[in-house]
Protein backbone atom coordinates (compact mmCIF):
# COMPACT_ATOMS: atom_id res chain seq x y z
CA UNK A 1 -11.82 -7.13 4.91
CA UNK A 2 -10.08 -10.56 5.67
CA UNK A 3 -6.53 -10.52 5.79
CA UNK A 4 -5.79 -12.41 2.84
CA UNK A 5 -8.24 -9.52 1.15
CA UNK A 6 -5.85 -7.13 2.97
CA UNK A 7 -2.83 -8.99 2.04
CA UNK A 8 -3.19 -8.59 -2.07
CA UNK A 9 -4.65 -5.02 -1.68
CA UNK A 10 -1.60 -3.78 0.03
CA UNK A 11 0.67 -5.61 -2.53
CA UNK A 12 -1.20 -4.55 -5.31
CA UNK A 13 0.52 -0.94 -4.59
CA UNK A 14 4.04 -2.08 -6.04
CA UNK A 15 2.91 -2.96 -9.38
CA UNK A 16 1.01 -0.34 -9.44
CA UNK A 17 4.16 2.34 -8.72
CA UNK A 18 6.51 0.42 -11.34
CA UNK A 19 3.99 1.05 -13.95
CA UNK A 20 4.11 4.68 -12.84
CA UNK A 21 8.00 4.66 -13.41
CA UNK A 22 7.86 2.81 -16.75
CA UNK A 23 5.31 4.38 -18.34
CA UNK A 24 5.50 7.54 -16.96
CA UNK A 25 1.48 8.38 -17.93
CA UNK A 26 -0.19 11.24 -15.81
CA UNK A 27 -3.31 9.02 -16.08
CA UNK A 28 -1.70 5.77 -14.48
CA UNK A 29 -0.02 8.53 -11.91
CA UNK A 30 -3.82 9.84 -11.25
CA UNK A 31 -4.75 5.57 -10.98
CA UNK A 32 -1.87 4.73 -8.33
CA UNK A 33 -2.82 8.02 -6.30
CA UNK A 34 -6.52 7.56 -6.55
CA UNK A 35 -5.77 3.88 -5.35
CA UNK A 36 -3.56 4.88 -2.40
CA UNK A 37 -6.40 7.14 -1.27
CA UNK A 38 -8.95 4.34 -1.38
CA UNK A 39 -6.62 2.00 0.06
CA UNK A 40 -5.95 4.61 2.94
CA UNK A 41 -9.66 4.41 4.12
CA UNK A 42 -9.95 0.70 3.90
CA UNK A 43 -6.51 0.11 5.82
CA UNK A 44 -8.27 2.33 8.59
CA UNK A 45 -10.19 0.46 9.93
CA UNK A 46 -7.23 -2.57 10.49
CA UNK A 47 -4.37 -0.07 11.71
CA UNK A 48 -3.63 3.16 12.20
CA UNK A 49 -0.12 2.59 11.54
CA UNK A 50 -0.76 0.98 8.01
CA UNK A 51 -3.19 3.93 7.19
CA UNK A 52 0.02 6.66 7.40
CA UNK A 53 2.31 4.45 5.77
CA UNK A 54 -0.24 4.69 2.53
CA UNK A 55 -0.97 8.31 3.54
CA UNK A 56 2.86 8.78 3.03
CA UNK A 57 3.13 6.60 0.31
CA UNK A 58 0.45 8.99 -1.44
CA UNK A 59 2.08 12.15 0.14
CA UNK A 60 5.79 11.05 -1.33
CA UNK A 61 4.07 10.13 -5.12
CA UNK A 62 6.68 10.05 -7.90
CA UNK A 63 9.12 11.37 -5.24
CA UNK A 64 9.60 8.12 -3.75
CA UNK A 65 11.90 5.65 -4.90
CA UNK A 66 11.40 1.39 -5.53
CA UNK A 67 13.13 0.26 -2.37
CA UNK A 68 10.94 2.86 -0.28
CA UNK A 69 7.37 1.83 -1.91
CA UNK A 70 8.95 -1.93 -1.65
CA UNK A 71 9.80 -2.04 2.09
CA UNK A 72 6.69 -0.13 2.95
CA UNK A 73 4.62 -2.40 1.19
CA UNK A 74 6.42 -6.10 2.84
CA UNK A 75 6.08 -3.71 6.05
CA UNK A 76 2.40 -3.52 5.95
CA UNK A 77 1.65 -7.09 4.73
CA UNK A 78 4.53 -8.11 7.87
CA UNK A 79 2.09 -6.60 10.24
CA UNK A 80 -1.07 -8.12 8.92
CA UNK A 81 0.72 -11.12 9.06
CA UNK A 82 1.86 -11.15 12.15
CA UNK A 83 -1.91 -10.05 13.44
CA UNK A 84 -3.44 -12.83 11.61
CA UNK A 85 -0.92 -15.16 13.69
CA UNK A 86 -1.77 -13.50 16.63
CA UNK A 87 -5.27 -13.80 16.32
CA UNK A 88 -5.41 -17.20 15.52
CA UNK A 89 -3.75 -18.04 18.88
């Protein structure tokens, strides 16, 4: 997966978790947990790190809050970010 691949995939998990809150459907609940779990195995391959983050993400569900799913979520897309920048040198 290319990073700017990466990049949308990972931010595709915050709108994904505010429709959760708003609409508060057990089938878009099932969606955004079905997703994290995908997400989980593609992250793998990239980092470790990134793959527990979504692992937790998944783990917290409903529990967690905006600002948690938010930070983790700019955390993740930091990192690739900062890889991609690496790499490039």
């Amino acid at each position: 997966m290319n990073k700017d691949k990466a990049i949308a995939a990972i931010y595709k998990i915050l709108p994904m978790y505010e429709e959760v809150v708003e609409t508060q459907s057990e089938m878009v609940y099932r969606a955004y947990l079905a997703y994290l779990s995908r997400l989980s195995v593609m992250v793998a391959s990239i980092d470790d790190g990134m793959t527990s983050m979504v692992r937790g993400l998944e783990a917290l569900g409903q529990d967690a809050d905006h600002d948690q799913v938010r930070r983790t979520v700019f955390h993740m897309i930091h990192v690739l970010d900062k890889d991609g920048e690496r790499d490039a040198v």
